[in-house]
C-alpha atoms as a PDB file:
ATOM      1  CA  UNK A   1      92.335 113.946 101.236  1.00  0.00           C
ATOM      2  CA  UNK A   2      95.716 111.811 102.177  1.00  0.00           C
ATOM      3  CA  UNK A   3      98.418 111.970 100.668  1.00  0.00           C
ATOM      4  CA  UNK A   4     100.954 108.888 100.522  1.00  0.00           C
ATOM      5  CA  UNK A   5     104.318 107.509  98.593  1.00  0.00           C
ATOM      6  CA  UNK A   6     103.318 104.541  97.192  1.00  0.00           C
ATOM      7  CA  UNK A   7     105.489 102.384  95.325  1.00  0.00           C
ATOM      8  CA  UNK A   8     107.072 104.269  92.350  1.00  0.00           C
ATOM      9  CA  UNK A   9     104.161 106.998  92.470  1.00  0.00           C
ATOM     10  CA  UNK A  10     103.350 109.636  94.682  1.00  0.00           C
ATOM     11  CA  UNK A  11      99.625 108.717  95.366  1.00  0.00           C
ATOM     12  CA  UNK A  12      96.388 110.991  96.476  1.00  0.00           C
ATOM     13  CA  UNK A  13      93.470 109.215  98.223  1.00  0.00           C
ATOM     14  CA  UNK A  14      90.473 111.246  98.214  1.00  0.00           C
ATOM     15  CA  UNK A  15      87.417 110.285 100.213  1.00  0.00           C
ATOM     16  CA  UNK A  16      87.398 106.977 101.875  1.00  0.00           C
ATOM     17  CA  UNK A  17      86.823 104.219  99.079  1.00  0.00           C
ATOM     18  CA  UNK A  18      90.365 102.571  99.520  1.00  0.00           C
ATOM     19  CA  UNK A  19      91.981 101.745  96.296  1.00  0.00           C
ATOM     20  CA  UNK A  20      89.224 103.176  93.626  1.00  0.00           C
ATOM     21  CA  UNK A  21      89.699 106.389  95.350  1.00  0.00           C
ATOM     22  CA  UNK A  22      93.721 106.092  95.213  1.00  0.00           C
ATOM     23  CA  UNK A  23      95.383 108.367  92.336  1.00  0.00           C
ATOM     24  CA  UNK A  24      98.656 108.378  90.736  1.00  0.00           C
ATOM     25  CA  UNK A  25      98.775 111.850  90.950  1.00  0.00           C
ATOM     26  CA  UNK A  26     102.153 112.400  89.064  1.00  0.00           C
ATOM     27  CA  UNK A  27     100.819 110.472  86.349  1.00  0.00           C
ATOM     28  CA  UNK A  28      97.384 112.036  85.880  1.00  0.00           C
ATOM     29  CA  UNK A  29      99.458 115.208  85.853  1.00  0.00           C
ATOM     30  CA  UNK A  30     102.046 114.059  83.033  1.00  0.00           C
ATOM     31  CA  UNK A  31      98.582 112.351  80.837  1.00  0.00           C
ATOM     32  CA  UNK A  32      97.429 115.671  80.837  1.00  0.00           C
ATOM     33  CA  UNK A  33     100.604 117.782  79.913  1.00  0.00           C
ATOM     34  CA  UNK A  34     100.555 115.152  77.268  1.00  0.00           C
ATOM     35  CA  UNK A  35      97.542 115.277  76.176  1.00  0.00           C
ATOM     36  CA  UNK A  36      97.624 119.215  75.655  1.00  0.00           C
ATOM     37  CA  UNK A  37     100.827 118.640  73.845  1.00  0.00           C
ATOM     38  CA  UNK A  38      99.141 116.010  71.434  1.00  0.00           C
ATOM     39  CA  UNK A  39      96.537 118.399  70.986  1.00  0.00           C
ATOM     40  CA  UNK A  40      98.892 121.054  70.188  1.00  0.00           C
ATOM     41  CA  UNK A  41     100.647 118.692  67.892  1.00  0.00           C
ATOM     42  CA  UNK A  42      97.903 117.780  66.185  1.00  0.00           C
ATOM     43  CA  UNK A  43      96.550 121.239  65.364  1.00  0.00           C
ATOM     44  CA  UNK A  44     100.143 122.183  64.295  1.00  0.00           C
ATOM     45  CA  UNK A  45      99.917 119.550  61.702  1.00  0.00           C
ATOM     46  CA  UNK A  46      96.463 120.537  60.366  1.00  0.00           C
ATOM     47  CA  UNK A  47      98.086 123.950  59.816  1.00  0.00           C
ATOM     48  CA  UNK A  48     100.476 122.854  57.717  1.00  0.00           C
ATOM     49  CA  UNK A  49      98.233 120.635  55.080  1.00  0.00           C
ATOM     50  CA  UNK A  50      97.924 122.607  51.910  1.00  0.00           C
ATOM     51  CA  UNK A  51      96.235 122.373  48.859  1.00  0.00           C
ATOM     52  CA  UNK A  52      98.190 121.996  45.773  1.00  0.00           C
ATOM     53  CA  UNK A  53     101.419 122.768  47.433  1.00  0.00           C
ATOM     54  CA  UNK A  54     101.642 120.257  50.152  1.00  0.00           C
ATOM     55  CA  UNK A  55     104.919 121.266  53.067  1.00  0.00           C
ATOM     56  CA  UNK A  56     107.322 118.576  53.717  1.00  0.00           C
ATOM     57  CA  UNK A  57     105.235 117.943  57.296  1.00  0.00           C
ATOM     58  CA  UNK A  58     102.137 116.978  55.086  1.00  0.00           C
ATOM     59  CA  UNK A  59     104.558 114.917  52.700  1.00  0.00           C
ATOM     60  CA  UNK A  60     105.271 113.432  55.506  1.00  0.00           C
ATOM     61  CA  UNK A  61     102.016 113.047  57.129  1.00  0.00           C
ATOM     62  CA  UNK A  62      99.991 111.566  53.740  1.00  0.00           C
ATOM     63  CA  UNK A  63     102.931 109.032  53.263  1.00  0.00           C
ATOM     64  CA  UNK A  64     102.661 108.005  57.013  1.00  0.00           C
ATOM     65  CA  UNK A  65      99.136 107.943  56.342  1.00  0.00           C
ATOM     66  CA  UNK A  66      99.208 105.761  53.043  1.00  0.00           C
ATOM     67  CA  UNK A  67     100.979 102.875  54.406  1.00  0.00           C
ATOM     68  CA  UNK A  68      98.712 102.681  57.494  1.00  0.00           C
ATOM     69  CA  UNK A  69      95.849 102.490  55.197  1.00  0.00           C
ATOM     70  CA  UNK A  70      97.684  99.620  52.883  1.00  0.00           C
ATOM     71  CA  UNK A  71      98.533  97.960  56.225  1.00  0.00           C
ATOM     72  CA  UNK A  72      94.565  98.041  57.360  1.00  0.00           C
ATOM     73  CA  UNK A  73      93.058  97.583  53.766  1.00  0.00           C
ATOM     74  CA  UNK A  74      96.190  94.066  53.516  1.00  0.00           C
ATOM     75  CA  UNK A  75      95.929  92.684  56.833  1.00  0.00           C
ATOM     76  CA  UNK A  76      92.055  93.426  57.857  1.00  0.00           C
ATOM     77  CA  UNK A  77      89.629  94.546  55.440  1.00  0.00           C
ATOM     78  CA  UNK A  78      88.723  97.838  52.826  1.00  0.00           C
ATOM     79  CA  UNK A  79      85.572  98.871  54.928  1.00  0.00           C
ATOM     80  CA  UNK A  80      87.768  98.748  58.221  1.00  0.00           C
ATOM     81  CA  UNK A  81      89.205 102.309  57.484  1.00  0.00           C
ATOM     82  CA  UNK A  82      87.986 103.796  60.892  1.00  0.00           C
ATOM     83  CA  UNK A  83      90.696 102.086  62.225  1.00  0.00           C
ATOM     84  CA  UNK A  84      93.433 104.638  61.207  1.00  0.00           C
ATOM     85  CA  UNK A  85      91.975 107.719  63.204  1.00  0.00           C
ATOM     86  CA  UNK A  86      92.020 105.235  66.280  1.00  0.00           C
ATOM     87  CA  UNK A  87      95.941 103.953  65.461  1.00  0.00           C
ATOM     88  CA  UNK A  88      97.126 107.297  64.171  1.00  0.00           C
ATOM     89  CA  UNK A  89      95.750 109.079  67.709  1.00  0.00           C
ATOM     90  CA  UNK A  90      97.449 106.231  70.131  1.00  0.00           C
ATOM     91  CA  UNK A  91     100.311 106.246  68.258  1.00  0.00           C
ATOM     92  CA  UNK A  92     100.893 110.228  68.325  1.00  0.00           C
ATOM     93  CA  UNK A  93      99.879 110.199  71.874  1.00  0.00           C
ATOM     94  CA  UNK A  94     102.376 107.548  73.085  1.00  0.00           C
ATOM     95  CA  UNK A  95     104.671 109.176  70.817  1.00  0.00           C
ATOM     96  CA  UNK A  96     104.406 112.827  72.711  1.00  0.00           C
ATOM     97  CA  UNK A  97     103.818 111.092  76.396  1.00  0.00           C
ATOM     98  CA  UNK A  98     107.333 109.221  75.405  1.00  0.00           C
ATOM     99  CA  UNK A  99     108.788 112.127  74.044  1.00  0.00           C
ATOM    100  CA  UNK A 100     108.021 114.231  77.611  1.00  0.00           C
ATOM    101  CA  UNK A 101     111.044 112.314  78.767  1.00  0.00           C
ATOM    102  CA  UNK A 102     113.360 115.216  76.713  1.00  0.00           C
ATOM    103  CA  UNK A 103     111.857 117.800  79.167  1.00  0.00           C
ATOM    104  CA  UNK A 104     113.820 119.352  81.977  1.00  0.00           C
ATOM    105  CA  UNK A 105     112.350 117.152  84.491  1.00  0.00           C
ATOM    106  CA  UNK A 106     114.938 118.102  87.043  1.00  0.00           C
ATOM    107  CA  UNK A 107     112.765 121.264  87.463  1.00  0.00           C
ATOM    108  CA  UNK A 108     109.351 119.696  87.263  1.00  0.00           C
ATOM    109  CA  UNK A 109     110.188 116.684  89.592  1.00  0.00           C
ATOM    110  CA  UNK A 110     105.889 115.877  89.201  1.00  0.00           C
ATOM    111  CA  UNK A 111     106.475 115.396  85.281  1.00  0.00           C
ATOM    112  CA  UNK A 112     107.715 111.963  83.996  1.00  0.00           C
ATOM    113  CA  UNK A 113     107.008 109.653  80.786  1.00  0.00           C
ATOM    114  CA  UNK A 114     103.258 109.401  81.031  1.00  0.00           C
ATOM    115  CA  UNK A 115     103.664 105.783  79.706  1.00  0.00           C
ATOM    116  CA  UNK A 116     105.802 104.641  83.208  1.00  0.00           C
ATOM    117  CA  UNK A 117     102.402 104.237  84.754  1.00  0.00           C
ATOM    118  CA  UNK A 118     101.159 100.952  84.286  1.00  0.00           C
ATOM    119  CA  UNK A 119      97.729 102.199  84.941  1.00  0.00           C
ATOM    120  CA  UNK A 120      97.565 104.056  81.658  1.00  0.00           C
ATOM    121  CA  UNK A 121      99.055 101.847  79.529  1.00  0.00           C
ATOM    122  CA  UNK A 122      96.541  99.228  80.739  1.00  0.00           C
ATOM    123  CA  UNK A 123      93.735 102.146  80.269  1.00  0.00           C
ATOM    124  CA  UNK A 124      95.074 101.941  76.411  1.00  0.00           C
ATOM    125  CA  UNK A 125      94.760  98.253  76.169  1.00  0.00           C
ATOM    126  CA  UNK A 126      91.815  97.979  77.499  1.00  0.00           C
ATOM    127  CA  UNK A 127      90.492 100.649  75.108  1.00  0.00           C
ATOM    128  CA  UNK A 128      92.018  98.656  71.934  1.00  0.00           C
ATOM    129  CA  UNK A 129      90.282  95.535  73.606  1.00  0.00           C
ATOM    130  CA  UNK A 130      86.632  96.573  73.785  1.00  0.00           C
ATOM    131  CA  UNK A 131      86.565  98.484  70.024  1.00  0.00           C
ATOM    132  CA  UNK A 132      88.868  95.323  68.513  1.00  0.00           C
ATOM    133  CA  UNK A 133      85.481  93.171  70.544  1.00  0.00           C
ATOM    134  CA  UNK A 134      83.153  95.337  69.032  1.00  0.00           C
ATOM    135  CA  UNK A 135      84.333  95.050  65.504  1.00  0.00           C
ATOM    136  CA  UNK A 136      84.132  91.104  65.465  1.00  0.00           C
ATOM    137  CA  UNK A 137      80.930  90.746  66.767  1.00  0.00           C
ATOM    138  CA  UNK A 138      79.913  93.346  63.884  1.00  0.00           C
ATOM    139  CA  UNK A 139      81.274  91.562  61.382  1.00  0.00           C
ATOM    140  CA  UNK A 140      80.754  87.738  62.708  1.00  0.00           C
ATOM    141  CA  UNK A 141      77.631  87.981  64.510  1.00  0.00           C
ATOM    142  CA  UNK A 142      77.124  86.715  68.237  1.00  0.00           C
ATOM    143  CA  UNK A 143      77.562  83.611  66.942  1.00  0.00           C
ATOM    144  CA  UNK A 144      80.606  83.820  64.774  1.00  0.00           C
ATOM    145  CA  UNK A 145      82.396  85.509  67.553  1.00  0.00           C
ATOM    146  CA  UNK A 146      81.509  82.903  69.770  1.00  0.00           C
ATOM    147  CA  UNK A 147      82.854  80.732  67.521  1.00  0.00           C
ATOM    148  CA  UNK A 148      86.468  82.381  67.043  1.00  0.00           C
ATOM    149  CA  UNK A 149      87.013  80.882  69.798  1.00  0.00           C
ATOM    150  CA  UNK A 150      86.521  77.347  68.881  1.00  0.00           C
ATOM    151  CA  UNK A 151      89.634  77.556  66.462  1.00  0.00           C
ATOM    152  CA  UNK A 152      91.441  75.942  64.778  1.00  0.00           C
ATOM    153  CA  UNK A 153      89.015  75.309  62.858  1.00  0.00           C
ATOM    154  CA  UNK A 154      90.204  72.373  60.927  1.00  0.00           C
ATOM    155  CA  UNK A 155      89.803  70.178  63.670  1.00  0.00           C
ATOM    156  CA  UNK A 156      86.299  68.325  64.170  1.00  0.00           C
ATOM    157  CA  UNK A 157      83.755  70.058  66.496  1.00  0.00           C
ATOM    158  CA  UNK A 158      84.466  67.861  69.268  1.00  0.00           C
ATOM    159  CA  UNK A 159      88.373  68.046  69.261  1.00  0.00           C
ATOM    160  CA  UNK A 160      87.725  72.143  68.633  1.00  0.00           C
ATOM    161  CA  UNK A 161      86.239  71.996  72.447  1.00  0.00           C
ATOM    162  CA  UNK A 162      89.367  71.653  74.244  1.00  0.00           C
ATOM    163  CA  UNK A 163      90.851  74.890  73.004  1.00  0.00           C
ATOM    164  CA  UNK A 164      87.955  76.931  74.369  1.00  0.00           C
ATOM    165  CA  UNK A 165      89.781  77.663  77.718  1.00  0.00           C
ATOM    166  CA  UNK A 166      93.294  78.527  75.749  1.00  0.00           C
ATOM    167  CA  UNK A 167      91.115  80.496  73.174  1.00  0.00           C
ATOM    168  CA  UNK A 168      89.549  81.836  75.879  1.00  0.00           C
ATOM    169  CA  UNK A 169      92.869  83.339  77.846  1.00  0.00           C
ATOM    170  CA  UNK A 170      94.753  84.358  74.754  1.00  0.00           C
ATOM    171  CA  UNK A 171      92.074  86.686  74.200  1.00  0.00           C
ATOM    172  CA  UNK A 172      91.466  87.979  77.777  1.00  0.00           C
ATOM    173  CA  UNK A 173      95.703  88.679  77.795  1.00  0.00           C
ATOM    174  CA  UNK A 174      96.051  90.704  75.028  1.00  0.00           C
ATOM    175  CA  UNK A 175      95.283  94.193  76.562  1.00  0.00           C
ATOM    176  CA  UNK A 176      97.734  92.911  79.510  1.00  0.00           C
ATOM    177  CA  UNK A 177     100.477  92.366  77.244  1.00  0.00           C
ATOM    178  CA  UNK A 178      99.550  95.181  74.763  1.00  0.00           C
ATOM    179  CA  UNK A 179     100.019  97.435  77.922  1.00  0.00           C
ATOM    180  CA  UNK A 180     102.713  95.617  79.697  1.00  0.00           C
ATOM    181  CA  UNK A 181     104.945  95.476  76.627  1.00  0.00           C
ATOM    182  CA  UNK A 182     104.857  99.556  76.827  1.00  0.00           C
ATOM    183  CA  UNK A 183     105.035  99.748  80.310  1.00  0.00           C
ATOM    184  CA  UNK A 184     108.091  97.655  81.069  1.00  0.00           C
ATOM    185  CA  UNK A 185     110.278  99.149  77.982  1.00  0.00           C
ATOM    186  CA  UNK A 186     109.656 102.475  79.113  1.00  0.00           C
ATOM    187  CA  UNK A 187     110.191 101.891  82.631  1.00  0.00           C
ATOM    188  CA  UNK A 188     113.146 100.131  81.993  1.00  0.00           C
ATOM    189  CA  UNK A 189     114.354 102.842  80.318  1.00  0.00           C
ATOM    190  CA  UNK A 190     113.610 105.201  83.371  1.00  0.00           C
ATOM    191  CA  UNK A 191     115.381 102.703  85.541  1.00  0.00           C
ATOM    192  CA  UNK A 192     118.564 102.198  83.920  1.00  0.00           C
ATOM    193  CA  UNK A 193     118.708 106.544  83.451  1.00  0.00           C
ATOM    194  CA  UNK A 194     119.106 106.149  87.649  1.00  0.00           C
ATOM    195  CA  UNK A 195     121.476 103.574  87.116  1.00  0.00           C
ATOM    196  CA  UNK A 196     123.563 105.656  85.096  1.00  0.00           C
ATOM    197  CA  UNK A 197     123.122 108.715  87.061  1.00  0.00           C
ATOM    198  CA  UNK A 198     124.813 106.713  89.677  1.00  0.00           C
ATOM    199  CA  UNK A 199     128.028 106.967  87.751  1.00  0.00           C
ATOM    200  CA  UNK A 200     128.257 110.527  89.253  1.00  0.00           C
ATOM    201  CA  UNK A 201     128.889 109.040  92.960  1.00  0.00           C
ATOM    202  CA  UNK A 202     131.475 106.643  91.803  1.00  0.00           C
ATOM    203  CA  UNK A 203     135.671 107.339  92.790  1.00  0.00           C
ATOM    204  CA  UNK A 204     137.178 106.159  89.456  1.00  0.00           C
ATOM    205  CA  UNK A 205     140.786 105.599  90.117  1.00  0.00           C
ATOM    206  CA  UNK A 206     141.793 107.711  87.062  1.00  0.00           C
ATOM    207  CA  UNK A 207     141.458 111.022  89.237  1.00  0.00           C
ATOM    208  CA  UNK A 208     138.672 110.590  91.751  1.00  0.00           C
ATOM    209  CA  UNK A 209     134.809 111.533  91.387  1.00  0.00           C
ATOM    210  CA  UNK A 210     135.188 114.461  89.033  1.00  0.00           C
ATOM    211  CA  UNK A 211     135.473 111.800  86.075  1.00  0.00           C
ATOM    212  CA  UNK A 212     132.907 109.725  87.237  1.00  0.00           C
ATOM    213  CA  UNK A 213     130.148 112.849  87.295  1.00  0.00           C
ATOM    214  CA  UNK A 214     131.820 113.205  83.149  1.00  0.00           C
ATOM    215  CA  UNK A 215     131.000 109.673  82.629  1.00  0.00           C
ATOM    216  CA  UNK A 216     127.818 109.535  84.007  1.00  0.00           C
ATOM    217  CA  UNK A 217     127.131 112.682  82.152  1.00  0.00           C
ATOM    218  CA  UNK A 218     127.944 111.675  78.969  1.00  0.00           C
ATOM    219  CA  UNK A 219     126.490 108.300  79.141  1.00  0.00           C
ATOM    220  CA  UNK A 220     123.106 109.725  80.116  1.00  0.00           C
ATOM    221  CA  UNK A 221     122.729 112.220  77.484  1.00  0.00           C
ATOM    222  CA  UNK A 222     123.211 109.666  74.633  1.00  0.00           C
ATOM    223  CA  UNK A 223     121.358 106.644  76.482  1.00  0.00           C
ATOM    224  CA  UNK A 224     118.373 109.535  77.136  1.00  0.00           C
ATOM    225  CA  UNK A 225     118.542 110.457  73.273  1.00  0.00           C
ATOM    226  CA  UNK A 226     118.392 107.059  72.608  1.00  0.00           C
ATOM    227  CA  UNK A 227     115.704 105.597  74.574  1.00  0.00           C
ATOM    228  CA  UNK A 228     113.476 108.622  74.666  1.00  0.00           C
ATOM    229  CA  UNK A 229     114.186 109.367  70.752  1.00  0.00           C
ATOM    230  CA  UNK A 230     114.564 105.938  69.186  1.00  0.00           C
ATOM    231  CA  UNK A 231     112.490 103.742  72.081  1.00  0.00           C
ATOM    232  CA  UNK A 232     109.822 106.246  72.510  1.00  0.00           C
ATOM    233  CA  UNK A 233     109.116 105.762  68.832  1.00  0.00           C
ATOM    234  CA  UNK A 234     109.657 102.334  67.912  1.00  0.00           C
ATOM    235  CA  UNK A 235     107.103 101.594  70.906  1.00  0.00           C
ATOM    236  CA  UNK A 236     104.443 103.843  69.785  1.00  0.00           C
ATOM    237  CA  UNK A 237     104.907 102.470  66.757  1.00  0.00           C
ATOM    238  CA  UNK A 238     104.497  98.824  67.579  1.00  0.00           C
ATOM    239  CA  UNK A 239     101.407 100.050  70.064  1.00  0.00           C
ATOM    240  CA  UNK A 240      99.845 100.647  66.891  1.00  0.00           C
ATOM    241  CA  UNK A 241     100.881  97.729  64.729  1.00  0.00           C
ATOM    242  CA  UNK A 242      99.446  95.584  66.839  1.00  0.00           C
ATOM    243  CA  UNK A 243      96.003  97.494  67.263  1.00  0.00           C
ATOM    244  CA  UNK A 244      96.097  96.380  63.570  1.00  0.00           C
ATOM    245  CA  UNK A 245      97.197  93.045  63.834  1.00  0.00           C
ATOM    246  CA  UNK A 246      94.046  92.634  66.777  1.00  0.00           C
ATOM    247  CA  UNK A 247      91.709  94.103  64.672  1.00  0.00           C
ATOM    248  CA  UNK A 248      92.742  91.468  61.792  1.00  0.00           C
ATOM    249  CA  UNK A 249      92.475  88.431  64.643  1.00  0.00           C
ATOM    250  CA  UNK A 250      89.207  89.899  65.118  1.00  0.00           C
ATOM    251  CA  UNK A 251      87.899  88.622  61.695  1.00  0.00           C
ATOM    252  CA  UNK A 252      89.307  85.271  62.209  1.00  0.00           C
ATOM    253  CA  UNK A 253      86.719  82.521  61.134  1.00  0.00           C
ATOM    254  CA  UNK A 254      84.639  84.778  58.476  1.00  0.00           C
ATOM    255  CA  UNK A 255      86.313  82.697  55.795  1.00  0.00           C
ATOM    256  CA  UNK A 256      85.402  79.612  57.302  1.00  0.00           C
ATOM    257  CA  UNK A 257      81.631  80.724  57.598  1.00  0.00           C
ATOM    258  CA  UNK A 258      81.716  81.622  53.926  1.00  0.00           C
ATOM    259  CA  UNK A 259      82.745  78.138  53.069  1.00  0.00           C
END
């Protein structure tokens, strides 16, 4: 086993397979601690679901729930309702691997935002990619799927050919930019955090570094509530809206067939 610094990650090879043996070990660490919180989470909230007299967590929860369901039953179809266990579970889990970020991490220098690892952001994407796959060639067929990527389909056959290759890429990108739209906002966010903990070193002229520690103190507190309260969500949030959005892309052409 070697152990190395590589890049932004502390890495841990075991074994001698080069890269497919190389570990972000920080990050596997943080998915789990993450994980166990979303499980803990998510058993909290079953315990508060009651019958008859619902708690403001479960008022919360159904209303949450309700829209999501509108969303999929609007924008993809009525018999697509398996979706919302899938969005509902990425989006709590990005929520909580976000939401790590409020943690003491000064003491657990190992822990970070599970979602600064572009390896498991892409490990969602890729996940949303092969079910969202799997649910058009259920509903299209081989064939119809094939044929999503033939659109538009207004155009004659022949004219319908040259989009193949753009048709083609658009859909082989989306679990790169699904991830790399997480990725970079939260890493961002991680980066400019050391940029304002840099504030600390600086000699202000109003009296020397004393104020500059107070500024950089007070700036990262409400740029850390911020990004780790208002980002964190906002991204999980969007993760999800646009596992719905793929899922409705994924029906594209149906109508067309029915004509």
């Amino acid at each position: 086993m070697i152990l190395a610094d590589t890049g932004t990650h502390p890495t841990v090879t075991i074994g001698g397979c080069g890269a497919l043996c190389t570990f972000n070990y920080d990050s596997l660490i943080s998915s789990l601690v993450a994980v166990a919180a979303t499980l803990g989470v998510g058993f909290w909230l079953r315990s508060q679901l009651r019958y008859g007299e619902p708690t403001k967590v479960q008022a919360i929860l159904e209303w949450g729930y309700d829209l999501l369901r509108s969303l999929i039953k609007t924008n993809v179809s009525e018999d697509a309702l398996f979706i919302i266990p899938l969005a509902m579970t990425l989006f709590l889990y990005i929520l909580v691997a976000n939401w790590i970020e409020f943690l003491p991490l000064g003491f657990v220098p190992i822990l970070h935002g599970a979602n600064a690892d572009l390896n498991q952001t892409l490990a969602m994407g890729i996940i949303v990619f092969v079910v969202v796959e799997w649910y058009s060639i259920r509903v299209l067929g081989f064939a119809g799927f094939l044929r999503r990527f033939t659109k538009p389909f207004e155009l004659p056959v022949i004219a319908r050919v040259v989009f193949i290759p753009l048709n083609l890429i658009e859909e082989l990108t989306k679990p790169v930019t699904l991830s790399m739209r997480l990725f970079g906002n939260i890493f961002a966010g991680a980066a400019i955090i050391g940029l304002i903990i840099g504030f600390g070193t600086l000699n202000l002229p109003i009296g020397g570094p004393i104020p500059g520690v107070i500024v950089g103190t007070i700036l990262l507190g409400v740029w850390k509530a911020f990004d780790v309260l208002f980002i964190g969500f906002i991204q999980a949030f969007i993760f999800m809206l646009l596992t719905v959005v793929y899922f409705s892309a994924a029906r594209e052409g149906l109508e067309h067939e029915h004509q």
